[in-house]
Protein backbone atom coordinates (compact mmCIF):
# COMPACT_ATOMS: atom_id res chain seq x y z
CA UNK A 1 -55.01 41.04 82.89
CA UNK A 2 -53.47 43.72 80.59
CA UNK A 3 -53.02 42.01 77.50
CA UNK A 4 -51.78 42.25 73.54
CA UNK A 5 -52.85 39.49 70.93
CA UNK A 6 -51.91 40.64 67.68
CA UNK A 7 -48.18 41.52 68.10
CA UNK A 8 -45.68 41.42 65.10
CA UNK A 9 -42.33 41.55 65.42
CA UNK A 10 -38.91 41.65 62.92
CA UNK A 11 -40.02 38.02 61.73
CA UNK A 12 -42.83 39.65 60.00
CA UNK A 13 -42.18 41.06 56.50
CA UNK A 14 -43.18 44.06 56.99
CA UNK A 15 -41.79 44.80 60.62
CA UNK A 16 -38.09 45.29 61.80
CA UNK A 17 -39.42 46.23 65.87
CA UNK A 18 -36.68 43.35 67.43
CA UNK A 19 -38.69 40.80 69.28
CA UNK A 20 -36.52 41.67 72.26
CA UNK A 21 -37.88 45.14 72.14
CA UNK A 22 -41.15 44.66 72.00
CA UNK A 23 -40.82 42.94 74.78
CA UNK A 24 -39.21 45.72 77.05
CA UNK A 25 -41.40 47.66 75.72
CA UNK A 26 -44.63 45.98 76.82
CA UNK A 27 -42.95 45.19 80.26
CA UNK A 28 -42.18 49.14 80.31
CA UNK A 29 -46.41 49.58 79.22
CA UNK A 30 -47.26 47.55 82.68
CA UNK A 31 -48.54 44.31 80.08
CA UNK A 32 -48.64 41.12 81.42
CA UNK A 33 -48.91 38.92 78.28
CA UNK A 34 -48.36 39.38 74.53
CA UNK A 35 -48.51 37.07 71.90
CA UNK A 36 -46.63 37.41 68.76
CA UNK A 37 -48.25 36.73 65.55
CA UNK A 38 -46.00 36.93 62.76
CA UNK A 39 -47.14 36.83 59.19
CA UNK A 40 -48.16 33.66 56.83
CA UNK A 41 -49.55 34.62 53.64
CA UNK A 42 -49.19 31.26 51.45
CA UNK A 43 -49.75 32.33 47.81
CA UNK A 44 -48.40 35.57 47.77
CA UNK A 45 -45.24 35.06 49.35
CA UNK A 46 -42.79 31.43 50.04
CA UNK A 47 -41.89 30.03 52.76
CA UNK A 48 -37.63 30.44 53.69
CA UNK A 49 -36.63 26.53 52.24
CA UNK A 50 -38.90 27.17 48.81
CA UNK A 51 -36.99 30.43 48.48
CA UNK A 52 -33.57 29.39 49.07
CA UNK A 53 -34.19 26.67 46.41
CA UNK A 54 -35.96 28.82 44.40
CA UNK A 55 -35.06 32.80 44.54
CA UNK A 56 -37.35 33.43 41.69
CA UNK A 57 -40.41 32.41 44.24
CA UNK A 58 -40.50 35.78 45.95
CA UNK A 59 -40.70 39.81 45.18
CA UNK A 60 -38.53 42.12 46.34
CA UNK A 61 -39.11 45.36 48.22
CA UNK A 62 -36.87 47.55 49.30
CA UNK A 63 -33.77 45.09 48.16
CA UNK A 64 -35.00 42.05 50.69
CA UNK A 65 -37.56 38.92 49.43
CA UNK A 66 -40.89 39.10 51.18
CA UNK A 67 -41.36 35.98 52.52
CA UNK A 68 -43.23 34.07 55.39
CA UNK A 69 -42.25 33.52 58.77
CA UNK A 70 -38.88 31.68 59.47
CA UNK A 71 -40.21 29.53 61.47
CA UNK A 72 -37.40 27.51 63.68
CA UNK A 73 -35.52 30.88 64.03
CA UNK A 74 -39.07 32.29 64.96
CA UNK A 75 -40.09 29.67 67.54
CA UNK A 76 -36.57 29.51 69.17
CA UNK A 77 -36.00 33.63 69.31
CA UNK A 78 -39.58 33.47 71.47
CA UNK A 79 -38.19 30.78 73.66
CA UNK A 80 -35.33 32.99 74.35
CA UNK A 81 -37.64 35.87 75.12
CA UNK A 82 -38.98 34.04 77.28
CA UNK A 83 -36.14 32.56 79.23
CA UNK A 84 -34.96 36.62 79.35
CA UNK A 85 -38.00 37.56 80.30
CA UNK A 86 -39.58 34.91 83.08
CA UNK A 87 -41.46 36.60 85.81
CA UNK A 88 -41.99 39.89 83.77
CA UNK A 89 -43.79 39.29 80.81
CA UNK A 90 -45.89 36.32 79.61
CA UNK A 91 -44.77 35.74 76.07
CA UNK A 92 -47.38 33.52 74.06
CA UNK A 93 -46.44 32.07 70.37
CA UNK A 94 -48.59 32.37 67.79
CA UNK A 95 -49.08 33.35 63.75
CA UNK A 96 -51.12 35.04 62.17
CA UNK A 97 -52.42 33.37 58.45
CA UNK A 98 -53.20 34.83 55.60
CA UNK A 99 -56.07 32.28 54.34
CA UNK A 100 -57.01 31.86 51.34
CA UNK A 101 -59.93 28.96 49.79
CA UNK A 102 -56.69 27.47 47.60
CA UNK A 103 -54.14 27.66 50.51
CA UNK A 104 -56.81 25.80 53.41
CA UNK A 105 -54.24 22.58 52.90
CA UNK A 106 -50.72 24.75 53.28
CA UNK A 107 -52.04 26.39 56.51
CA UNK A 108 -53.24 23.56 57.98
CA UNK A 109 -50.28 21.65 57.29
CA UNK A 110 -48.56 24.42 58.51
CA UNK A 111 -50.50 24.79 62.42
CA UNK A 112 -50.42 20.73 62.26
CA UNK A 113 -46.49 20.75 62.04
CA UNK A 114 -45.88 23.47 64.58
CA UNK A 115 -48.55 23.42 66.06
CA UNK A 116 -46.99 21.78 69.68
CA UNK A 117 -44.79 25.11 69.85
CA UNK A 118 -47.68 27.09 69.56
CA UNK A 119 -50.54 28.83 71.28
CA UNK A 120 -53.06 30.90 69.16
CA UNK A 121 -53.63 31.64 65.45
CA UNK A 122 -55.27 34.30 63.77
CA UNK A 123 -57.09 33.43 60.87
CA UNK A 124 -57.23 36.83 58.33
CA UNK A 125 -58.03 37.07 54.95
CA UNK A 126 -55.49 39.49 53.68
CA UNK A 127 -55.73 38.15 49.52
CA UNK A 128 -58.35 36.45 47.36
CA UNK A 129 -57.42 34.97 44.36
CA UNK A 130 -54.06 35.87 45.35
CA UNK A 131 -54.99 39.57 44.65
CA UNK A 132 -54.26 42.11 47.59
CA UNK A 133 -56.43 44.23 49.08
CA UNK A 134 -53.77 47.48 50.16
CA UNK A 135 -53.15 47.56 46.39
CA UNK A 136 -56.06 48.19 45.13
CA UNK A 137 -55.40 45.02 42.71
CA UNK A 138 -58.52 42.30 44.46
CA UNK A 139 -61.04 45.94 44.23
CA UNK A 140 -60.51 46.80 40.34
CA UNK A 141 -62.79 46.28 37.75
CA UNK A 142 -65.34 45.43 40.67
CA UNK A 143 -67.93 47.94 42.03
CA UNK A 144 -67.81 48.44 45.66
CA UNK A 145 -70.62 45.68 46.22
CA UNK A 146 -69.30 43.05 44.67
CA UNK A 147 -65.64 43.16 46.43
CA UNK A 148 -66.99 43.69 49.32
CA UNK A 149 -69.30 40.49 48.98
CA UNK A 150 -66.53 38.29 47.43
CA UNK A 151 -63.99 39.28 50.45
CA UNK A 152 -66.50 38.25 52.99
CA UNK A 153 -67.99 34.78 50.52
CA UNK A 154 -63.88 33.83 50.56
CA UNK A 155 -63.98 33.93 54.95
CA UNK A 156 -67.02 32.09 54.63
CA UNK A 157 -65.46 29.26 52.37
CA UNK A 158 -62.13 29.63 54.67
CA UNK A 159 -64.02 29.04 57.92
CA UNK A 160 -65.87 26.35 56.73
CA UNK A 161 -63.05 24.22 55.41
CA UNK A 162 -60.53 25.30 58.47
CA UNK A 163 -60.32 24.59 61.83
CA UNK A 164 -56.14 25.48 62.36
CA UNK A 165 -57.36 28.68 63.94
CA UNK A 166 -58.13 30.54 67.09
CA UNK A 167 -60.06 33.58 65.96
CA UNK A 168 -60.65 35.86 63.00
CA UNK A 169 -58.23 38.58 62.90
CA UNK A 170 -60.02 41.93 61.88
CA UNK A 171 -62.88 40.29 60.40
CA UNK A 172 -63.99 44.00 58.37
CA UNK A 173 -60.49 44.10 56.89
CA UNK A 174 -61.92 45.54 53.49
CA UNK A 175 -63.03 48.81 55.08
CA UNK A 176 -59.40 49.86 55.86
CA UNK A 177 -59.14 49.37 51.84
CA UNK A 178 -62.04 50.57 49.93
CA UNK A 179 -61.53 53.17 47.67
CA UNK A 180 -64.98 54.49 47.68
CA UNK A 181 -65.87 54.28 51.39
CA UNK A 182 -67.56 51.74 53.65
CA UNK A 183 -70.51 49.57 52.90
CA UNK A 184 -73.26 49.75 55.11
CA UNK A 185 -73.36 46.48 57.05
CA UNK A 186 -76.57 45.64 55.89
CA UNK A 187 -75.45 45.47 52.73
CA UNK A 188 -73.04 42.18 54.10
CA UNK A 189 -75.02 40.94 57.18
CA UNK A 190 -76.55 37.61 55.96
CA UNK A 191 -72.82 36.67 54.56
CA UNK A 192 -71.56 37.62 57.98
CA UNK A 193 -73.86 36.08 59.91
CA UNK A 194 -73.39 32.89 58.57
CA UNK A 195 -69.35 33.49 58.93
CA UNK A 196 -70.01 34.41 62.73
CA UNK A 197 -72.29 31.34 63.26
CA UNK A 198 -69.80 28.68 61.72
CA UNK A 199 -67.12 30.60 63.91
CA UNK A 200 -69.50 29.60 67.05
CA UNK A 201 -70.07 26.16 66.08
CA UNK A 202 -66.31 25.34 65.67
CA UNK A 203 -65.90 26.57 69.04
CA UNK A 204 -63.62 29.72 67.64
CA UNK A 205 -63.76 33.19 67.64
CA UNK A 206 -63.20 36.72 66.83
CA UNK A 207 -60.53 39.95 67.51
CA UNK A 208 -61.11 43.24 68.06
CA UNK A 209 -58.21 44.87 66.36
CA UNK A 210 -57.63 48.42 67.94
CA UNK A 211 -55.40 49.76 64.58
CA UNK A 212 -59.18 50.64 63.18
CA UNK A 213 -58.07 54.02 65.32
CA UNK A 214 -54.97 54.65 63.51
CA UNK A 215 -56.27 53.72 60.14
CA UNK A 216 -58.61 56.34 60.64
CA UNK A 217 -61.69 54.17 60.67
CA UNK A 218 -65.03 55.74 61.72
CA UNK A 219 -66.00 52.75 64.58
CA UNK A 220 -64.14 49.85 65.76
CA UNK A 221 -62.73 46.70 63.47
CA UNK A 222 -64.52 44.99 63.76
CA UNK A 223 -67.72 47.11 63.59
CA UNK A 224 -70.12 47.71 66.64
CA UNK A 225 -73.30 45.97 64.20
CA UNK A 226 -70.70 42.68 64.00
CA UNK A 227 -69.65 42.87 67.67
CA UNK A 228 -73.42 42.90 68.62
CA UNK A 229 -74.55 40.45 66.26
CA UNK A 230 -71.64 37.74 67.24
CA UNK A 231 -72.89 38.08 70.99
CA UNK A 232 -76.41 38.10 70.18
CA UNK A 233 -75.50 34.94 68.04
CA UNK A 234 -74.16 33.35 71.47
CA UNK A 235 -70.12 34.25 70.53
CA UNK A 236 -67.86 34.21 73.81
CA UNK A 237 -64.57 33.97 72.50
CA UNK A 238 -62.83 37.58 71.69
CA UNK A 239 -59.65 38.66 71.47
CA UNK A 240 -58.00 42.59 71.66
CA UNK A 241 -54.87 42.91 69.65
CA UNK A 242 -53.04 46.14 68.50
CA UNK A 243 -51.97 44.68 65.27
CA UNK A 244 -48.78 46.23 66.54
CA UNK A 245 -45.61 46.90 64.09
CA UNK A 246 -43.79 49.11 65.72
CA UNK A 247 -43.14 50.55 69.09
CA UNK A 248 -46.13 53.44 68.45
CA UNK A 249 -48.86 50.34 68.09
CA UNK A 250 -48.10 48.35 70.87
CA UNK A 251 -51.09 48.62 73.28
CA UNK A 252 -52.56 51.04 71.85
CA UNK A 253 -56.03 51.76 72.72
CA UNK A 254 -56.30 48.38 74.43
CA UNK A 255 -57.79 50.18 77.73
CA UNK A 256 -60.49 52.65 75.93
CA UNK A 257 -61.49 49.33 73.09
CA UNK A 258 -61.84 47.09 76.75
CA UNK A 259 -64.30 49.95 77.77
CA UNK A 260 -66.07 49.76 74.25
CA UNK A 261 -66.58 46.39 74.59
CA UNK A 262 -67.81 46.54 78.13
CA UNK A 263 -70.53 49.14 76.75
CA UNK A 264 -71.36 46.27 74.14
CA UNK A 265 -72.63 43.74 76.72
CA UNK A 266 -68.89 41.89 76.80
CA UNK A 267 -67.71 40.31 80.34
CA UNK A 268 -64.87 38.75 79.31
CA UNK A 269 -62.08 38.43 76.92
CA UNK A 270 -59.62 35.55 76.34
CA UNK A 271 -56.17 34.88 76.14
CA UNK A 272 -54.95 31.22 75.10
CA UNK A 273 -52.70 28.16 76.27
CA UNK A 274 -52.00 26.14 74.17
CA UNK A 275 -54.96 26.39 71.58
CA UNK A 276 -57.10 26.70 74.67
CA UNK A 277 -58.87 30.13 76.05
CA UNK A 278 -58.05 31.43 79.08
CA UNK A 279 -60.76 33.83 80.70
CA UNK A 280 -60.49 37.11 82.12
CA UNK A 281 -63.00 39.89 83.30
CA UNK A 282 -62.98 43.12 81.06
């Protein structure tokens, strides 16, 4: 099974790769299965209704409103794909959610409304306090140990109080933005430990997202320590994504982070159905 899980598409807000292309392209790669995983990110951006009632709601970049998934036209453009697509390509439906401690309610409203036209969710923290990370904003006035410590004590509050989710998408997410370089994990390990084992009790699990390699990242995202320490903590459930945006990302380094993992003391890998994982050998 040759497989993408973290696939965005022109849905997202900051992607215009067609969902139709993507697709080609990943039949044209030799993939069997993708899922897309458009972007949520409740309190930082509104959903399509609270915008057209509101235009005030959302910023503007580059002349368009950055706003959340449209989520009928998003659901019925993958049901197309697949109809255009049947015997090719396994196309899987998913989101991926920007979670936040204040927005637990939203997104679970959210997963429990569309939830029957869905497969998988990725659960990311991409804001705290509604303060991004790729800014800079969530990092000032904050040495490097305490936003790296409030970052991973906002997953820990997330995945306590949520259970809409599949796995945690890039769990290290902070590395790819910290302006003074990476925190040894040691530094975060009891905070992340307790993250991974409330992952394992709820019966969820974790990504590796392969962009670490085009972000320049010294090891994998997550980290080799975290990777070890969720399977020596009994974790099963894992995920490889791209984190895909355009046609460059798709797939990339699926094969050589399969190989990593494989080296790690990982069997298997999952794709889902519904909600439910699906096992294959690495």
């Amino acid at each position: 099974m040759y497989a993408d899980y973290h696939v965005h598409c022109e849905f997202s807000d900051d992607s215009d790769y067609p969902m139709l292309d993507v697709c080609r392209d990943a039949v044209g790669l030799g993939l069997d299965e993708l899922c897309f995983t458009d972007h949520v990110d409740y309190g930082v951006k509104p959903d399509v209704d609270e915008y057209e009632r509101d235009h005030s709601l959302a910023r503007v970049e580059m002349d368009q409103p950055v706003l959340n998934v449209d989520y009928p036209r998003y659901f019925a453009a993958i049901d197309e794909a697949r109809e255009q697509f049947a015997g090719k390509l396994a196309i899987k439906a998913g989101l991926e959610l920007g979670v936040q401690g204040h927005t637990i309610r939203r997104n679970q409203a959210l997963v429990d409304t569309w939830g029957e036209r869905m497969d998988f969710v990725i659960c990311s923290i991409h804001e705290v306090g509604d303060k991004e990370f790729w800014t800079g904003e969530f990092q000032e006035g904050r040495t490097q140990a305490e936003y790296n410590q409030a970052y991973y004590e906002e997953m820990l509050a997330v995945v306590e109080g949520f259970r809409g989710y599949s796995v945690l998408g890039h769990l290290d997410l902070i590395k790819r933005y910290d302006p003074v370089g990476i925190l040894s994990f040691e530094a975060s390990r009891d905070v992340i430990a307790a993250i991974l084992e409330q992952v394992i009790v709820d019966g969820k699990g974790i990504e590796l997202n392969t962009s670490s390699f085009r972000y320049g990242l010294p090891d994998l995202q997550p980290c080799c320590e975290i990777l070890r320490l969720y399977r020596d903590l009994g974790g099963r459930v894992l995920t490889i994504g791209s984190d895909s945006h355009e046609p460059a990302h798709l797939a990339a380094h699926i094969g050589e982070c399969r190989a990593r993992l494989r080296a790690l003391g990982y069997e298997r890998f999952c794709t889902f159905e519904h909600f439910e994982p699906v096992w294959h050998e690495l």
